[in-house]
C-alpha atoms as a PDB file:
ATOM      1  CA  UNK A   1     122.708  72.680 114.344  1.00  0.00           C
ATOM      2  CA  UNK A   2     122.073  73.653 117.820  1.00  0.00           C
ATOM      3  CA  UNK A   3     122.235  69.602 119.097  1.00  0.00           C
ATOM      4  CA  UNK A   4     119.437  69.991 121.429  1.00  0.00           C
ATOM      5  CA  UNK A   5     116.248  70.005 118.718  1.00  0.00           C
ATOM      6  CA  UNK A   6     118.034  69.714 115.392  1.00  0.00           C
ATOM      7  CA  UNK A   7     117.654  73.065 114.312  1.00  0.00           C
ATOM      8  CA  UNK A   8     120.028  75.328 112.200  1.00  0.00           C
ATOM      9  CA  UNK A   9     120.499  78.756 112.697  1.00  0.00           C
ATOM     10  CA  UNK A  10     121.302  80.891 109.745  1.00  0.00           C
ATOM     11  CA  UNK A  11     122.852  84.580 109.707  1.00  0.00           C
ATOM     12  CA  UNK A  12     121.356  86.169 106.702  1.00  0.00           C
ATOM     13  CA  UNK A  13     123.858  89.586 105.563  1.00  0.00           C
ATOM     14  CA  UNK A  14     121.873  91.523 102.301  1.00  0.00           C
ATOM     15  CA  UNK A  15     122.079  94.900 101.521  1.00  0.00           C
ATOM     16  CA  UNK A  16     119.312  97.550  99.690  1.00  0.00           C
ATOM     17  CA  UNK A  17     120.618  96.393  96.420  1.00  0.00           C
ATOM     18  CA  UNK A  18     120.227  92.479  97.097  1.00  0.00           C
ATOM     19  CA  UNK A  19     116.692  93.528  98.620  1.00  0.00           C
ATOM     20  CA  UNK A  20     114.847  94.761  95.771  1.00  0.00           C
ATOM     21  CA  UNK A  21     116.454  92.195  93.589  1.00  0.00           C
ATOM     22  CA  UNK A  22     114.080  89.862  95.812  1.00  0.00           C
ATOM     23  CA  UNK A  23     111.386  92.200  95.761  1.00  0.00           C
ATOM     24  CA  UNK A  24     111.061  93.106  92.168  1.00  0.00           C
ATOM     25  CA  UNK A  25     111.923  89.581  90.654  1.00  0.00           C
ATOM     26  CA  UNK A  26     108.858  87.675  89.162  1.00  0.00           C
ATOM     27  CA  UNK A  27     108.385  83.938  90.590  1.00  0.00           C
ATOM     28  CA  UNK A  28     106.605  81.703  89.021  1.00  0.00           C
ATOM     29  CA  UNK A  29     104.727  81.002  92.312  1.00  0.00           C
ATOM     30  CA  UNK A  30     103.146  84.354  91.962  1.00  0.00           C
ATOM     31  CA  UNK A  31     102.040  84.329  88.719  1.00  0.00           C
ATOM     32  CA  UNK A  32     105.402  85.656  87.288  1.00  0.00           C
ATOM     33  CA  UNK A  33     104.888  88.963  89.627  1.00  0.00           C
ATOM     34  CA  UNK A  34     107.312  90.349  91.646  1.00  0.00           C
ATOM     35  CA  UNK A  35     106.552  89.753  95.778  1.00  0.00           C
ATOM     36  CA  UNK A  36     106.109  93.792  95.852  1.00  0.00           C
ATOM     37  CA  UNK A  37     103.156  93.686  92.374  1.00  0.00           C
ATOM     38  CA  UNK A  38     101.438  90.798  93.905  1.00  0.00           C
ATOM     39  CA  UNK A  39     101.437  92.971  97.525  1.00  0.00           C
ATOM     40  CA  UNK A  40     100.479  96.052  95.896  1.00  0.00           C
ATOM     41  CA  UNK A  41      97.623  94.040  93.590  1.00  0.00           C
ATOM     42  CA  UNK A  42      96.672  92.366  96.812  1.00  0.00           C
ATOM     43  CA  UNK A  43      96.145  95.603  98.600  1.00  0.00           C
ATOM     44  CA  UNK A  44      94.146  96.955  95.403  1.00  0.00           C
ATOM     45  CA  UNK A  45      91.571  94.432  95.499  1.00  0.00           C
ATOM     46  CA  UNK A  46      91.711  94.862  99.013  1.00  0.00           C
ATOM     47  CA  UNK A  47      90.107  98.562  98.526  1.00  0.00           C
ATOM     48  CA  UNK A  48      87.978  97.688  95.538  1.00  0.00           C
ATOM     49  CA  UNK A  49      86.459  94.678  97.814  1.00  0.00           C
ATOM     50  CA  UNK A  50      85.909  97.037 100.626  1.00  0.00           C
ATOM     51  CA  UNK A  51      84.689 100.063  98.713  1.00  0.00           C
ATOM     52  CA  UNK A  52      81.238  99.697 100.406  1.00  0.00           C
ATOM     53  CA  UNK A  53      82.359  99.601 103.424  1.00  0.00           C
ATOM     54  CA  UNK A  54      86.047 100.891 103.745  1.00  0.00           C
ATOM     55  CA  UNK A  55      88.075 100.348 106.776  1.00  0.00           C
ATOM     56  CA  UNK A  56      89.381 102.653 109.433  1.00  0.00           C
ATOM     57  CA  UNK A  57      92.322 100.664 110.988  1.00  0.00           C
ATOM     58  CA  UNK A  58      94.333  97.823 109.200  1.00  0.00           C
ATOM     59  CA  UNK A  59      96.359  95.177 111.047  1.00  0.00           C
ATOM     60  CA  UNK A  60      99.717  94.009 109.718  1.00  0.00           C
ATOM     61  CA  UNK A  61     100.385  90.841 110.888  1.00  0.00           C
ATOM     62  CA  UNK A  62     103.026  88.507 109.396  1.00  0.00           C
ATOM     63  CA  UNK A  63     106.740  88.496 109.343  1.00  0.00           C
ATOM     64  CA  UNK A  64     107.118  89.886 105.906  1.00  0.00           C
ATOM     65  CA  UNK A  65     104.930  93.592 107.696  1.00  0.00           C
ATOM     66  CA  UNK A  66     107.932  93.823 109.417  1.00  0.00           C
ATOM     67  CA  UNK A  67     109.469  95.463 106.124  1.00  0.00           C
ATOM     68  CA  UNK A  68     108.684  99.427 106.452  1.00  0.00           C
ATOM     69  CA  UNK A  69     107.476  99.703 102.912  1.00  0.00           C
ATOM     70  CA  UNK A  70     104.499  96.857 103.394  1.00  0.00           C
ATOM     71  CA  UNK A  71     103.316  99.771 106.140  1.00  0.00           C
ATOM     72  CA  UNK A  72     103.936 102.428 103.392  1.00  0.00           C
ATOM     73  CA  UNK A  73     101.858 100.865 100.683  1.00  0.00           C
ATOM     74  CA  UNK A  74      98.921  99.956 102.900  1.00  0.00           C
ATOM     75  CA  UNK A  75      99.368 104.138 103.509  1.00  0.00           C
ATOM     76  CA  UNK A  76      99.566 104.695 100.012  1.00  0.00           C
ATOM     77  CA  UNK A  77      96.356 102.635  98.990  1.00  0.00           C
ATOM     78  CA  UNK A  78      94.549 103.565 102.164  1.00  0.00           C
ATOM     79  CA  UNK A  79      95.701 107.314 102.730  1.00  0.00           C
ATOM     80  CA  UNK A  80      92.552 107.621 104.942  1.00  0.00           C
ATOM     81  CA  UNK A  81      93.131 104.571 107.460  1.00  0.00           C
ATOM     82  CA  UNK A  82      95.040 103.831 110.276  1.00  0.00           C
ATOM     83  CA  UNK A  83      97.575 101.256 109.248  1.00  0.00           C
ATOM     84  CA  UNK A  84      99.302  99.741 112.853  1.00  0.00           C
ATOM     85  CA  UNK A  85     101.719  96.548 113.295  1.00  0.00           C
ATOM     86  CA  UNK A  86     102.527  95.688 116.224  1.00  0.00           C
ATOM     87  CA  UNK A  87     105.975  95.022 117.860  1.00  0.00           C
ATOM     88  CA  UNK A  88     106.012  91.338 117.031  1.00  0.00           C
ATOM     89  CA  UNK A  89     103.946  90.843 113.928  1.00  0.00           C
ATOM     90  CA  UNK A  90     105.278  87.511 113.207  1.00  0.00           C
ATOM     91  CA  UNK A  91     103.630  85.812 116.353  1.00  0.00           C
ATOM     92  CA  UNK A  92     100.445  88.025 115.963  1.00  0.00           C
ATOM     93  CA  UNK A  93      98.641  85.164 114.421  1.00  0.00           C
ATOM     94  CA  UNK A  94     100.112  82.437 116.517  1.00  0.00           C
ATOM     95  CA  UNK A  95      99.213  84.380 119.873  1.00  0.00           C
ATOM     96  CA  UNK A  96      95.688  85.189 118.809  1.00  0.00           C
ATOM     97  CA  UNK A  97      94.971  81.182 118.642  1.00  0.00           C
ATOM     98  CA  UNK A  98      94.355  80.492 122.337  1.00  0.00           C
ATOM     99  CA  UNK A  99      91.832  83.456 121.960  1.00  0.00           C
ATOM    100  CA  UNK A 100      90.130  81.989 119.665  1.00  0.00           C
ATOM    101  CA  UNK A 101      89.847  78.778 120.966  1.00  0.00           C
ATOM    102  CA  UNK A 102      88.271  79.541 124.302  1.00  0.00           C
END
């Protein structure tokens, strides 16, 4: 703990291997799928949803798009769209709230 606001600080030291152990183990909070099928099935029904009316440019937002293959799949599924994150995608949501609330 820092003693100023109570909060803990934790160093976090995984390698490839210990990564897509994460990725590719089913939780029960997803159904039993693995966090990398239920991003890839999100991202399918994504494209069936928008088949109408396709998109030219996705957003990555989130914490989680700052993991180079999130921007790779959204390539792979979309191979004709612009797929941009921006430098801080975890606060992209937060920072957009004052925007909206003008």
């Amino acid at each position: 703990m820092d003693g100023k606001n109570g909060r803990i600080y934790i160093d976090i030291d995984i390698d490839q291997q210990d990564m897509e152990q994460i990725l590719h183990t089913p939780l029960p909070e997803l159904h039993n799928k693995s966090w990398m099928d239920a991003y890839q099935q999100a991202l399918q029904q994504a494209k069936k949803m928008s088949v109408d009316h396709p998109p030219t440019l996705i957003i990555l937002t989130g914490g989680a798009s700052r993991m180079n293959f999130t921007v790779a799949l959204c390539e792979e599924i979309f191979p004709d769209v612009y797929v941009k994150r921006g430098r801080e995608p975890e606060c992209a949501i937060a920072a957009d709230w004052p925007w909206q609330g003008e």
